[in-house]
PDB file of N, CA and C in Angstrom:
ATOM      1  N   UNK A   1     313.649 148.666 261.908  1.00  0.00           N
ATOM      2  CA  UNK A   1     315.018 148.476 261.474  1.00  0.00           C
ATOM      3  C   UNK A   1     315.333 146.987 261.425  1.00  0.00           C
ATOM      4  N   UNK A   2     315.773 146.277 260.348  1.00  0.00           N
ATOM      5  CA  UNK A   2     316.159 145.282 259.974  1.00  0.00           C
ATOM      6  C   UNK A   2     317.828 144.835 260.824  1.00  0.00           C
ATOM      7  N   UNK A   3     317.448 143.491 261.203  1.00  0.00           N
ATOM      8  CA  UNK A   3     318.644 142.835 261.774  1.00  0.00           C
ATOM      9  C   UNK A   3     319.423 142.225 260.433  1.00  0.00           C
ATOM     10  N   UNK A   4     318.895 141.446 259.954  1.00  0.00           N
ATOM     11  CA  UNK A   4     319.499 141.014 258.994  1.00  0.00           C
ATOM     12  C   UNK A   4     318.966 141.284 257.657  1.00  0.00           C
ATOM     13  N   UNK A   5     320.490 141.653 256.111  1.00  0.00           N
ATOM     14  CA  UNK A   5     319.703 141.755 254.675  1.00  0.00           C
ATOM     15  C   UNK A   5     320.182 140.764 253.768  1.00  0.00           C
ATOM     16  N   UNK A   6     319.227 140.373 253.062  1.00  0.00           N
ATOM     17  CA  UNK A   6     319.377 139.273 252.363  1.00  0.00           C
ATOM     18  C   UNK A   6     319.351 140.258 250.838  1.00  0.00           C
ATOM     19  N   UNK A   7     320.616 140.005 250.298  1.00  0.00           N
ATOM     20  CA  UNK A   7     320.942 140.297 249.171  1.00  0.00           C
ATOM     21  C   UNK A   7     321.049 139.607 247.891  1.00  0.00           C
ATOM     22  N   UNK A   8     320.200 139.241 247.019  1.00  0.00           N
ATOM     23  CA  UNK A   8     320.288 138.230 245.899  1.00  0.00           C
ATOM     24  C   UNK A   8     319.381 138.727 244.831  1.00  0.00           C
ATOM     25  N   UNK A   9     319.865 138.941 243.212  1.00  0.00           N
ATOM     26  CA  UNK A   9     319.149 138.927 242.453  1.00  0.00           C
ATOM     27  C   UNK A   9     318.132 137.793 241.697  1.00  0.00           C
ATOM     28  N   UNK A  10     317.802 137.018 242.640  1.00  0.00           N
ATOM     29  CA  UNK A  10     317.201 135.798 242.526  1.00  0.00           C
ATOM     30  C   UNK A  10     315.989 136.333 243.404  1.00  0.00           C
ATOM     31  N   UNK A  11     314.269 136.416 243.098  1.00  0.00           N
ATOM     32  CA  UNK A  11     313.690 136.826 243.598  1.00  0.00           C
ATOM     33  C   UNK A  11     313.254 135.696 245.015  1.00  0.00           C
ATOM     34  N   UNK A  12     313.558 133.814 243.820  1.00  0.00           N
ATOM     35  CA  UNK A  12     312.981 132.834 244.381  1.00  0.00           C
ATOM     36  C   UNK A  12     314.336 132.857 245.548  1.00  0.00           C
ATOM     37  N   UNK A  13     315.663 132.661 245.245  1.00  0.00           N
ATOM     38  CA  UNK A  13     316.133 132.870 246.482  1.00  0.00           C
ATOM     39  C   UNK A  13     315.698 133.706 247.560  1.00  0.00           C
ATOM     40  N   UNK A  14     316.041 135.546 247.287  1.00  0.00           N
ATOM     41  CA  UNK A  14     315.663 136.211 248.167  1.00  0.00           C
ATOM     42  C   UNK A  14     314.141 135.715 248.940  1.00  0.00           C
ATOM     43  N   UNK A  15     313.107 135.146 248.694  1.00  0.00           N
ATOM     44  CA  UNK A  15     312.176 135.001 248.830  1.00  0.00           C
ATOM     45  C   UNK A  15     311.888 133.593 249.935  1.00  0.00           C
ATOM     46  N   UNK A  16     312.739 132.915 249.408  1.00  0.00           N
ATOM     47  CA  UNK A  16     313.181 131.615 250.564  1.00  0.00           C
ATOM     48  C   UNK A  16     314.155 131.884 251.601  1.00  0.00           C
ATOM     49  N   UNK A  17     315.072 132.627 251.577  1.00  0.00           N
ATOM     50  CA  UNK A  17     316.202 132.953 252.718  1.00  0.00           C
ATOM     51  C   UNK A  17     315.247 133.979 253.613  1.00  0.00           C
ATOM     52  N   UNK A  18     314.676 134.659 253.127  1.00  0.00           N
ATOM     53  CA  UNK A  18     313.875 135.650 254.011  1.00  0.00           C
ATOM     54  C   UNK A  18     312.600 134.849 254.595  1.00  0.00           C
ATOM     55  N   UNK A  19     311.937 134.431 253.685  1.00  0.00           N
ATOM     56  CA  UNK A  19     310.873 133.965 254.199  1.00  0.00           C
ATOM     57  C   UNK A  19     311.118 132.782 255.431  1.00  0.00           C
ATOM     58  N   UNK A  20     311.866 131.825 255.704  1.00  0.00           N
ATOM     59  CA  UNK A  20     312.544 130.517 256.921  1.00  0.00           C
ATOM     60  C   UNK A  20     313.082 131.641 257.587  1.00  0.00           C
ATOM     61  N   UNK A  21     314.113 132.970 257.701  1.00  0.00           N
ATOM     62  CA  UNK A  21     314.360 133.161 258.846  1.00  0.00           C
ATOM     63  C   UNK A  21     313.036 134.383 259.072  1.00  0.00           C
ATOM     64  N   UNK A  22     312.334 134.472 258.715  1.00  0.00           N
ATOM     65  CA  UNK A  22     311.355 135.543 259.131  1.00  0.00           C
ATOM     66  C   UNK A  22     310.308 134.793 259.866  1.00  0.00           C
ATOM     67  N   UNK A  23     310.419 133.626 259.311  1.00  0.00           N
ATOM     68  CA  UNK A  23     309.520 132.382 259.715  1.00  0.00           C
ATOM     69  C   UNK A  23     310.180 131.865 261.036  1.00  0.00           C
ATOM     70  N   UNK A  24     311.306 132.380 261.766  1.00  0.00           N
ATOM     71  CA  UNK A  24     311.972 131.723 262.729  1.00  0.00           C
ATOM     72  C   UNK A  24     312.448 133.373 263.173  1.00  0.00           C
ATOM     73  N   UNK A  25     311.134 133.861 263.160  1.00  0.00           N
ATOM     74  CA  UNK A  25     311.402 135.422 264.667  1.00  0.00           C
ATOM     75  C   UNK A  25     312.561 136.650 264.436  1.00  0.00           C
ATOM     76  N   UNK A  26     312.993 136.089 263.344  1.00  0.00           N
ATOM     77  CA  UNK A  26     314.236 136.994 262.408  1.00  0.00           C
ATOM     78  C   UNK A  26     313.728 138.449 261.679  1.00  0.00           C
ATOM     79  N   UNK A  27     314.304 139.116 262.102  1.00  0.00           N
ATOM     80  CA  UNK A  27     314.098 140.852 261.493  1.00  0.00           C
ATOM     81  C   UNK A  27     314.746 140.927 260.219  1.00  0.00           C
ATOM     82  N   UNK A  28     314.052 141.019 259.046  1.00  0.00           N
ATOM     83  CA  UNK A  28     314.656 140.371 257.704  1.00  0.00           C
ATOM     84  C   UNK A  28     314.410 142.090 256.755  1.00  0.00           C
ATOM     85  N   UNK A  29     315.244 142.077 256.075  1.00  0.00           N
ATOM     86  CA  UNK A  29     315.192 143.223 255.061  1.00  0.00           C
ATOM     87  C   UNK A  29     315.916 142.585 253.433  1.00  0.00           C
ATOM     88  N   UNK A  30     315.395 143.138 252.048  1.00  0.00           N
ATOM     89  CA  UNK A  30     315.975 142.122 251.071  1.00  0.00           C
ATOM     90  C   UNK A  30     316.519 143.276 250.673  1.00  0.00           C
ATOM     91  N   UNK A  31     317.477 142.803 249.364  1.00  0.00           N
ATOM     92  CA  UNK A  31     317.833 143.844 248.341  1.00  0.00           C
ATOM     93  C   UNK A  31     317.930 143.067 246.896  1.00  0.00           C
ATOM     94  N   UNK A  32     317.955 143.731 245.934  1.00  0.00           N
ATOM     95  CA  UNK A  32     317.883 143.061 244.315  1.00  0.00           C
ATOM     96  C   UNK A  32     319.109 142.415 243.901  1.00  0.00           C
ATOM     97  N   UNK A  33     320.164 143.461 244.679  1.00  0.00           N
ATOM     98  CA  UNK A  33     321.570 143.460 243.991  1.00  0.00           C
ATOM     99  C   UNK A  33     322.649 144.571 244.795  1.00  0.00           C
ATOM    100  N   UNK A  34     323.762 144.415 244.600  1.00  0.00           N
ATOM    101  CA  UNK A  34     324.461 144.783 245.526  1.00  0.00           C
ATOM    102  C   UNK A  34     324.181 146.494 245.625  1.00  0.00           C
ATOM    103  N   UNK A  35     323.856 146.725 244.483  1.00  0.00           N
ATOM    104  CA  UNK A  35     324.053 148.476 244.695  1.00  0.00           C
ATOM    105  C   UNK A  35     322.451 148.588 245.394  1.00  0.00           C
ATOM    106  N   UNK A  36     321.738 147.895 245.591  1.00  0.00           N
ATOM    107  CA  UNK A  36     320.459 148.128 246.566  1.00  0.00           C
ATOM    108  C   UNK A  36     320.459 147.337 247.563  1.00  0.00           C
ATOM    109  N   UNK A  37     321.351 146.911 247.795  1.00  0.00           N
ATOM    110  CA  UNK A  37     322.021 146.246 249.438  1.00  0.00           C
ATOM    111  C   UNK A  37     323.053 147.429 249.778  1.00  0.00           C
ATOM    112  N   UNK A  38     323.827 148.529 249.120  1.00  0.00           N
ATOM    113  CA  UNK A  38     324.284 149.085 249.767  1.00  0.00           C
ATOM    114  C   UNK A  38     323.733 150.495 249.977  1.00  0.00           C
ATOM    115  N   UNK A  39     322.400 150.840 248.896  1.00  0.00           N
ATOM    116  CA  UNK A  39     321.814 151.943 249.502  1.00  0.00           C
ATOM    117  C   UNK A  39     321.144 151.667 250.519  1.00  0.00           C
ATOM    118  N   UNK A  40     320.394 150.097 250.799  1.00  0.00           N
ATOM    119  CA  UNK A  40     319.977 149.892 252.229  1.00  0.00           C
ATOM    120  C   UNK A  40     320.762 149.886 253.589  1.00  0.00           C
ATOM    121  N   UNK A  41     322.131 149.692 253.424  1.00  0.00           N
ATOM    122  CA  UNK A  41     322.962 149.551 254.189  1.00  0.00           C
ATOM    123  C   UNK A  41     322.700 150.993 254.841  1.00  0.00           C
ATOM    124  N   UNK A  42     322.962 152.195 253.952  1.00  0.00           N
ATOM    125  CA  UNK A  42     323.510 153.182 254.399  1.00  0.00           C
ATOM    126  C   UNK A  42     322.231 153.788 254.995  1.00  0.00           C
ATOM    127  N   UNK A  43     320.918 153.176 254.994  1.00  0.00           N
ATOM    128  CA  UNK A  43     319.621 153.973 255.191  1.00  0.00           C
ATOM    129  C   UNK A  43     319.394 152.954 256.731  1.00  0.00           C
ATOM    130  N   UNK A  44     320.014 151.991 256.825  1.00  0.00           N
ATOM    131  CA  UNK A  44     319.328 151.412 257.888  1.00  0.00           C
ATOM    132  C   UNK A  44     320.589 150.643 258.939  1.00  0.00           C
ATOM    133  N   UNK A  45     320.772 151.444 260.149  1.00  0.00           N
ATOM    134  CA  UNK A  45     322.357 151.209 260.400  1.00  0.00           C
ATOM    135  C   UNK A  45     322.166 150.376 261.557  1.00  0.00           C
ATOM    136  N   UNK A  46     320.806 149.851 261.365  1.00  0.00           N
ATOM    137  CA  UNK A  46     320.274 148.618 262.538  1.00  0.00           C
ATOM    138  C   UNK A  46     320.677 146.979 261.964  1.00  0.00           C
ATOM    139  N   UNK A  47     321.328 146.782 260.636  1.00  0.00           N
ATOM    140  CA  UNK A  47     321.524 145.700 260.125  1.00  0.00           C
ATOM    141  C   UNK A  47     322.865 145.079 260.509  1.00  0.00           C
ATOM    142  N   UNK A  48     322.576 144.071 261.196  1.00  0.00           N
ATOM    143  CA  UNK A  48     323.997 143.333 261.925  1.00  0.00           C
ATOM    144  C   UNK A  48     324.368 142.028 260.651  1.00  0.00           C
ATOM    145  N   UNK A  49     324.056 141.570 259.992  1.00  0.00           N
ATOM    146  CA  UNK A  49     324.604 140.700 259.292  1.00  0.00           C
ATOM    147  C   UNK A  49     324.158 140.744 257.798  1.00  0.00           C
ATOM    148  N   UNK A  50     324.767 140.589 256.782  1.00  0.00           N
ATOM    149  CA  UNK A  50     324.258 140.449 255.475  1.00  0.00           C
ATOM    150  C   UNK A  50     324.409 139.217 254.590  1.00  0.00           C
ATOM    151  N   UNK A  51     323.441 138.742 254.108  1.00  0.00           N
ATOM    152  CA  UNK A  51     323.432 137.574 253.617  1.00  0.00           C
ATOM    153  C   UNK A  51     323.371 137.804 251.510  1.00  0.00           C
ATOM    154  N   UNK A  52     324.829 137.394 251.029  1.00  0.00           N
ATOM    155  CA  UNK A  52     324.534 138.105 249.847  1.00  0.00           C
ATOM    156  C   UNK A  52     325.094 137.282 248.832  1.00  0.00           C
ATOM    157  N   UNK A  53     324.378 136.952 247.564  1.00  0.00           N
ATOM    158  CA  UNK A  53     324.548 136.920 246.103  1.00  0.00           C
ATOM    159  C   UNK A  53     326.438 137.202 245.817  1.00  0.00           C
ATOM    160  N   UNK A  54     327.047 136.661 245.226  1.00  0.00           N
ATOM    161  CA  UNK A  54     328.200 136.750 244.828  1.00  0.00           C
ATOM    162  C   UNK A  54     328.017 137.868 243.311  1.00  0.00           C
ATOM    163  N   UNK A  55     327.311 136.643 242.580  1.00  0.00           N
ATOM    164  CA  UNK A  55     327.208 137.307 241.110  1.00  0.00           C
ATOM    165  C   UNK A  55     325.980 137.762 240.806  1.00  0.00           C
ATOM    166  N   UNK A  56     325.982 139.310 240.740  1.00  0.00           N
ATOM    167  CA  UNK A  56     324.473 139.981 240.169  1.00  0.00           C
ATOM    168  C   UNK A  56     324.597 141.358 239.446  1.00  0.00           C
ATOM    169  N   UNK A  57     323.701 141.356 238.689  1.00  0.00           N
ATOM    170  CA  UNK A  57     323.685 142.627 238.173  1.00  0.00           C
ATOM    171  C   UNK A  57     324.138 144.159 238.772  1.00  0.00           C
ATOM    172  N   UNK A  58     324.367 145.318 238.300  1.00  0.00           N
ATOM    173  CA  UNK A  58     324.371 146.489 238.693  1.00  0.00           C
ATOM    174  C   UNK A  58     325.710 146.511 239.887  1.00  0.00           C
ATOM    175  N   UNK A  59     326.229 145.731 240.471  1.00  0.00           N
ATOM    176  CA  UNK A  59     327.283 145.314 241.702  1.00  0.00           C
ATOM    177  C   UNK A  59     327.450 144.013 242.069  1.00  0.00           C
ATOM    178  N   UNK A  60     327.839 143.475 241.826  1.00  0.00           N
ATOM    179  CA  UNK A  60     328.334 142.171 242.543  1.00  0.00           C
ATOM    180  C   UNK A  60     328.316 142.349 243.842  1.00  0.00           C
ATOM    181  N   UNK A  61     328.157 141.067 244.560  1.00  0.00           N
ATOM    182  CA  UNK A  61     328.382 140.631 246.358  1.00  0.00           C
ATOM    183  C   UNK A  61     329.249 141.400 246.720  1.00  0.00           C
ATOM    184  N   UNK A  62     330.571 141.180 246.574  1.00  0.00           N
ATOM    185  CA  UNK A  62     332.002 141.087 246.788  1.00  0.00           C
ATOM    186  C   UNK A  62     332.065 142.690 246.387  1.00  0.00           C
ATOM    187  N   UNK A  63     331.980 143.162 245.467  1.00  0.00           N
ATOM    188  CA  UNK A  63     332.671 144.672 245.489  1.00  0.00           C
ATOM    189  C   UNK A  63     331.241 145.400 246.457  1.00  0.00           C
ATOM    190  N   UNK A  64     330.004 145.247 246.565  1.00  0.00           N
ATOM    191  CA  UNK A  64     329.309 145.739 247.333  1.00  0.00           C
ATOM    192  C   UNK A  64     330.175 145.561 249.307  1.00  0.00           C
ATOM    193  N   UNK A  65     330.256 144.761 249.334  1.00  0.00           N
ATOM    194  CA  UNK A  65     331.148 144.330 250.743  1.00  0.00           C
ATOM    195  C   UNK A  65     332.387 145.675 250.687  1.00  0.00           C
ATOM    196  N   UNK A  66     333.112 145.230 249.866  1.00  0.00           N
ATOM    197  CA  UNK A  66     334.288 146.238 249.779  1.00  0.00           C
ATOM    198  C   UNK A  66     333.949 147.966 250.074  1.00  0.00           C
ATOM    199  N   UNK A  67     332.889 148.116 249.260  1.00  0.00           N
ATOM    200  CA  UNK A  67     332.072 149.245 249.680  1.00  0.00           C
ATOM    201  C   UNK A  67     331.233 149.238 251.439  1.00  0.00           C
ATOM    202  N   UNK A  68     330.776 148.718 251.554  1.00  0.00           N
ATOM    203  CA  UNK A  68     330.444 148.630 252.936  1.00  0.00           C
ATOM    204  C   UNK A  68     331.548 149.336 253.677  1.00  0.00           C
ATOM    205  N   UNK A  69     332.632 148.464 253.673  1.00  0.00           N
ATOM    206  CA  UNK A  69     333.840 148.425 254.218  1.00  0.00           C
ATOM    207  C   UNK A  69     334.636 149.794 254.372  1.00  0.00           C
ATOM    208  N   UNK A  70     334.435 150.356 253.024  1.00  0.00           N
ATOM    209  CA  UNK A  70     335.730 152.001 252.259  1.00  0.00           C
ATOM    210  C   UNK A  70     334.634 152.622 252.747  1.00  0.00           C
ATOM    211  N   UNK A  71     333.935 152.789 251.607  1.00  0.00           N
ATOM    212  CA  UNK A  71     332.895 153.754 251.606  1.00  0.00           C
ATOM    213  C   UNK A  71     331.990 154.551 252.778  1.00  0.00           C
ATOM    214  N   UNK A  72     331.190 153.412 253.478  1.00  0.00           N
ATOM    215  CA  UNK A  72     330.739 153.736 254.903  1.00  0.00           C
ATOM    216  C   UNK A  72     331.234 153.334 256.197  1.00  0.00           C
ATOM    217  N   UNK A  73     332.288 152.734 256.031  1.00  0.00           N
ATOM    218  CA  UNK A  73     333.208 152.486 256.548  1.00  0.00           C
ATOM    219  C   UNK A  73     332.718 151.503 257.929  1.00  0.00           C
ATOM    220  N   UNK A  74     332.359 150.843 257.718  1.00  0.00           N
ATOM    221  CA  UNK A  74     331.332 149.725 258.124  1.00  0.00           C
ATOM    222  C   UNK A  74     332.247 148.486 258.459  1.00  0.00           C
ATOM    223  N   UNK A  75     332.891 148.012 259.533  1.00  0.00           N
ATOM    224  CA  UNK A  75     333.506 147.075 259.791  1.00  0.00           C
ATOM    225  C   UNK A  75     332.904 146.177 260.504  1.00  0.00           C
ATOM    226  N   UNK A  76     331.832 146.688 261.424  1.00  0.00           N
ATOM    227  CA  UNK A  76     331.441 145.580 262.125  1.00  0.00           C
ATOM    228  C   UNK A  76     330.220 144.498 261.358  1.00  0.00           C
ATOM    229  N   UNK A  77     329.756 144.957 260.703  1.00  0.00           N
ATOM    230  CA  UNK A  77     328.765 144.300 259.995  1.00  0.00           C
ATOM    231  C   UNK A  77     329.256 142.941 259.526  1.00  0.00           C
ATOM    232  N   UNK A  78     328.665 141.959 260.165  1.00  0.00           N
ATOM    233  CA  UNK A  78     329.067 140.776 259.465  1.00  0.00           C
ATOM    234  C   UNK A  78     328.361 140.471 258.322  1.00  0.00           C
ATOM    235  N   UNK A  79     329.232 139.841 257.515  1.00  0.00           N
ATOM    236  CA  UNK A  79     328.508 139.172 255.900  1.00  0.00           C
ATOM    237  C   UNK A  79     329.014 137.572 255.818  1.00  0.00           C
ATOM    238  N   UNK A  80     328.096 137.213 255.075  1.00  0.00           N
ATOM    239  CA  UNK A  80     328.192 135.695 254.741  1.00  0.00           C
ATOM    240  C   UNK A  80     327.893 135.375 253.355  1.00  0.00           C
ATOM    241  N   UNK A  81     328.743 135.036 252.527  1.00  0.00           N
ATOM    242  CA  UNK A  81     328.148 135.030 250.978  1.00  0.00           C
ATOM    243  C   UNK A  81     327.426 133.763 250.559  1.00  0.00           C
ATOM    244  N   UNK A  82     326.168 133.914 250.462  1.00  0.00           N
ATOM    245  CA  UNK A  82     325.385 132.261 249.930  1.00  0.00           C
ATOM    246  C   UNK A  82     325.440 132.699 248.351  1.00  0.00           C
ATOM    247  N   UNK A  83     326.328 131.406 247.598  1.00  0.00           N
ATOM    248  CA  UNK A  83     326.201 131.328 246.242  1.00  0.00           C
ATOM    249  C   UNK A  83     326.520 130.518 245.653  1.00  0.00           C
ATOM    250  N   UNK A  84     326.775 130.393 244.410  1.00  0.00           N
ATOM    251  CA  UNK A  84     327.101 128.900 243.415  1.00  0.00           C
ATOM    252  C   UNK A  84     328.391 129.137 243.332  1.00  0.00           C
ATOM    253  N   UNK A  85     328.934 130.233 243.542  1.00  0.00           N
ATOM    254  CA  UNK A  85     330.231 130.521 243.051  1.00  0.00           C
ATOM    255  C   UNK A  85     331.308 129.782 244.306  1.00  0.00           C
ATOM    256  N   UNK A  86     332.108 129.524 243.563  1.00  0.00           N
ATOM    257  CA  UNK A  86     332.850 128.796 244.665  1.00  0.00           C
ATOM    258  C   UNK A  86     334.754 128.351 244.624  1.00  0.00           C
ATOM    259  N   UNK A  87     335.196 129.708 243.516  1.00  0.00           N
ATOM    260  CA  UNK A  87     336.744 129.838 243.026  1.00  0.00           C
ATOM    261  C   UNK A  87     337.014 130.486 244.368  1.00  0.00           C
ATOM    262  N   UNK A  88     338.643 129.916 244.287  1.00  0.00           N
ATOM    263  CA  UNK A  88     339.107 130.382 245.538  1.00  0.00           C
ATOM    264  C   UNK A  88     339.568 131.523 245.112  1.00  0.00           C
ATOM    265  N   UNK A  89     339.803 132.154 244.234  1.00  0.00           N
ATOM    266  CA  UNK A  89     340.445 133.536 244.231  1.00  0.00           C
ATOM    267  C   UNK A  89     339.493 134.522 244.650  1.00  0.00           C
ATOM    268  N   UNK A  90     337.819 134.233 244.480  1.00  0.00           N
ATOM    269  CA  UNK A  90     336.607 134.699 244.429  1.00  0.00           C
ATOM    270  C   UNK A  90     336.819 134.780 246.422  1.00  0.00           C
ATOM    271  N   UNK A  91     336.833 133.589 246.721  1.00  0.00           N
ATOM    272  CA  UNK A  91     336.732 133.319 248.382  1.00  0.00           C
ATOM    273  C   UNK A  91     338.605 134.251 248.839  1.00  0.00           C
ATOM    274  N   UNK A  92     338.851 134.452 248.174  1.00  0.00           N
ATOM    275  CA  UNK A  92     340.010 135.030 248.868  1.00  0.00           C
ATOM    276  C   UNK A  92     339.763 136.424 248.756  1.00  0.00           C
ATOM    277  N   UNK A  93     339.278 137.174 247.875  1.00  0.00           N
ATOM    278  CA  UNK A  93     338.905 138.373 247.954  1.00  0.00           C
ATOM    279  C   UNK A  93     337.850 138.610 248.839  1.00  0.00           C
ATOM    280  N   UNK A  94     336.530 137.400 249.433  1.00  0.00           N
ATOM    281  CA  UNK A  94     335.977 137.746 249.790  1.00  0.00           C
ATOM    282  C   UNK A  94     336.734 137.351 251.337  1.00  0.00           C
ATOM    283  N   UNK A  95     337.447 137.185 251.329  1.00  0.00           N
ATOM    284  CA  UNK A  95     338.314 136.886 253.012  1.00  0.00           C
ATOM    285  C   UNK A  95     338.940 138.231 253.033  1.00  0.00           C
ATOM    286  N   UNK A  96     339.424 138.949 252.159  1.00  0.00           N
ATOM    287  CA  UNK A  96     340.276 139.905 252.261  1.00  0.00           C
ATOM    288  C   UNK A  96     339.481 141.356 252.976  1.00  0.00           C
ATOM    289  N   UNK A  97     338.094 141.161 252.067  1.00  0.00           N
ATOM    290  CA  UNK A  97     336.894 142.313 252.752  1.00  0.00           C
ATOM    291  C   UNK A  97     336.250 142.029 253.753  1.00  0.00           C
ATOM    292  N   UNK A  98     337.066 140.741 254.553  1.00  0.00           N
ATOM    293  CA  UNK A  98     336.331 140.806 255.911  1.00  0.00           C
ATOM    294  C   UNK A  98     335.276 139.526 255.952  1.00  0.00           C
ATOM    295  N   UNK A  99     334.894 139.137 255.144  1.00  0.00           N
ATOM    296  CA  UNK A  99     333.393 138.422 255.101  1.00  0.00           C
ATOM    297  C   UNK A  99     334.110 136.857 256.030  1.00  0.00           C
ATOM    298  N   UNK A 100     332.685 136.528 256.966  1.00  0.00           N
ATOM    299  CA  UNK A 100     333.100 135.522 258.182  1.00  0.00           C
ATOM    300  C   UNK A 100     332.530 134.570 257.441  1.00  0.00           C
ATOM    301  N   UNK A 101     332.125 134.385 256.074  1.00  0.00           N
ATOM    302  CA  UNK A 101     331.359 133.045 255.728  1.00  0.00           C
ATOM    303  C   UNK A 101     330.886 132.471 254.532  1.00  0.00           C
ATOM    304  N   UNK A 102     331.049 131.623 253.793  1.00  0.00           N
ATOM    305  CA  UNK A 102     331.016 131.612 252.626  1.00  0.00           C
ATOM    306  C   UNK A 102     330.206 129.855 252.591  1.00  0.00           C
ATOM    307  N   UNK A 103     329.082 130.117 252.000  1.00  0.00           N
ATOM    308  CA  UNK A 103     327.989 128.714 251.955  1.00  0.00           C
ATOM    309  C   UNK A 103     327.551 128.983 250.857  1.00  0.00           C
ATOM    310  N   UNK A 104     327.794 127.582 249.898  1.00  0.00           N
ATOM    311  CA  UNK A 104     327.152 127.423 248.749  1.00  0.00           C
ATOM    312  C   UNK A 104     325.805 126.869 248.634  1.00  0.00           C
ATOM    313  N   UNK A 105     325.435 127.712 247.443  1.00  0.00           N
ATOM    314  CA  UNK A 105     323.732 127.559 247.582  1.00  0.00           C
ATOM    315  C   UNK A 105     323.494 125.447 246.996  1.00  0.00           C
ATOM    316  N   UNK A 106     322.413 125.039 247.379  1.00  0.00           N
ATOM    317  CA  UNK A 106     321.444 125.645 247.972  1.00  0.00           C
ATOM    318  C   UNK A 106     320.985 126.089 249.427  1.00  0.00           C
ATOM    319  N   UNK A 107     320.410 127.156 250.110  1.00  0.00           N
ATOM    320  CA  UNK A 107     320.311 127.269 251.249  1.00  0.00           C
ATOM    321  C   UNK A 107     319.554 126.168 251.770  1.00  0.00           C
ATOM    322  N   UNK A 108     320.560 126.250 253.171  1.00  0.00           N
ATOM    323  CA  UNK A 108     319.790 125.072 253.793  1.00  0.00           C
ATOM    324  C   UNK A 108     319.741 125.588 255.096  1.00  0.00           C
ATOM    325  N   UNK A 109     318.811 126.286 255.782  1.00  0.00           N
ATOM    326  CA  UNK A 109     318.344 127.458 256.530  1.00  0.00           C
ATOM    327  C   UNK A 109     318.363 126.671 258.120  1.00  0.00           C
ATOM    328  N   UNK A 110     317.928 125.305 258.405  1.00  0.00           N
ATOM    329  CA  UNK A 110     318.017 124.726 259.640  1.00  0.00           C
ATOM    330  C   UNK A 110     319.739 124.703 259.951  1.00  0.00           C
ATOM    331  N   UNK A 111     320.193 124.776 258.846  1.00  0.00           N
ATOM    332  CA  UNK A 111     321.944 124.118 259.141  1.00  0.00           C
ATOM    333  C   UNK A 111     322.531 125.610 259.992  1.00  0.00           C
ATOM    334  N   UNK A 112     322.390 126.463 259.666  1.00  0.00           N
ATOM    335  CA  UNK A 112     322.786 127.826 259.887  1.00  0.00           C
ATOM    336  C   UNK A 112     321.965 128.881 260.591  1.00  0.00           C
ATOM    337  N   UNK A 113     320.840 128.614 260.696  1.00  0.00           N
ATOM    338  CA  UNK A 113     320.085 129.079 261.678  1.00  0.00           C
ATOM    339  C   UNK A 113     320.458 129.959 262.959  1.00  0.00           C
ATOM    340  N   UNK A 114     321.556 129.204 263.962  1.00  0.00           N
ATOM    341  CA  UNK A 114     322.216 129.432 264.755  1.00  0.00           C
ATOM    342  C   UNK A 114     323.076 130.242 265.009  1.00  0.00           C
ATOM    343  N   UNK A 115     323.869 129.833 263.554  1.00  0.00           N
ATOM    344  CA  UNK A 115     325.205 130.836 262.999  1.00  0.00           C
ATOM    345  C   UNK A 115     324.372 132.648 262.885  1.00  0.00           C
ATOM    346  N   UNK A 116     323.128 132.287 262.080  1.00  0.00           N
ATOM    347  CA  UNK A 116     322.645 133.492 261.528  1.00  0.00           C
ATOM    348  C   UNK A 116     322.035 134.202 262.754  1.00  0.00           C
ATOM    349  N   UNK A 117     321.539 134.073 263.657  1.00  0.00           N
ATOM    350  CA  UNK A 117     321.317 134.338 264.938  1.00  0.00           C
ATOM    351  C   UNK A 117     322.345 135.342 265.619  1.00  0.00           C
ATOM    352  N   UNK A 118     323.078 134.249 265.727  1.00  0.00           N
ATOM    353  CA  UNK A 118     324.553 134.942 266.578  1.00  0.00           C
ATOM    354  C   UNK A 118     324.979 136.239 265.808  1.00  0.00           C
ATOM    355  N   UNK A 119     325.328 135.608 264.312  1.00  0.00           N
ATOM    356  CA  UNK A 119     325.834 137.097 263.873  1.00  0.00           C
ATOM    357  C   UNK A 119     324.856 138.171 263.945  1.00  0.00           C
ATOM    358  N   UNK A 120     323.362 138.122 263.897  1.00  0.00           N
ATOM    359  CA  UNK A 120     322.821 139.108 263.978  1.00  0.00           C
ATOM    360  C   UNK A 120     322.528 140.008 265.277  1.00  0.00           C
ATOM    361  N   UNK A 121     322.919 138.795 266.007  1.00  0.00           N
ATOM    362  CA  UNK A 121     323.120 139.756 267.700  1.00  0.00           C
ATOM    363  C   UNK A 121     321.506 139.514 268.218  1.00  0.00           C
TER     364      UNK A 121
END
């Protein structure tokens, strides 16, 4: 069971965010896009933090969260959105579904390390 999922339709992202914290003792799980970050969600209820894509195919970040939230009704799960996107109406919706964190790419995995830790428990 995965501590943390890294959600991005970017393979080279997903592939670098997973690979530094997997590389630093981290229980890592990916997804393509939000609607396969939230069928993982619902299959694996060991995931304490999600690390996710704003803008992607099939679901966006942000309405995948919202779903977390309604749907499986998932409150404790922390999320953090790594992306390019960076409108505040975008960051206000994603404040509204709860999300503790919002870092624009590019990842920079030593800076947050700590942060990503904690939230994952």
């Amino acid at each position: 069971m995965a501590k943390i999922l890294i959600v991005d339709d970017s393979s080279t992202v997903r592939d670098e965010v997973a690979g530094f914290l997997k590389s630093n003792g981290l229980d890592v799980a990916t997804a393509v896009d939000g609607k396969d970050g939230l069928s993982k969600m619902k299959s694996d209820p060991g995931i304490k933090l999600v690390v996710s894509d704003v803008n992607m195919p099939n679901m966006d970040g942000l309405t995948m969260v919202e779903k977390i939230r309604g749907e499986l009704g998932n409150a404790s799960v922390n999320v953090i959105m790594l992306t390019t996107e960076s409108s505040p109406n975008m960051k206000e919706r994603g404040k509204a579904a709860g999300i503790k964190g919002w870092i624009v790419k590019p990842f920079k995995g030593a800076a947050v390390l700590d942060t990503f830790r904690k939230l994952a428990g």
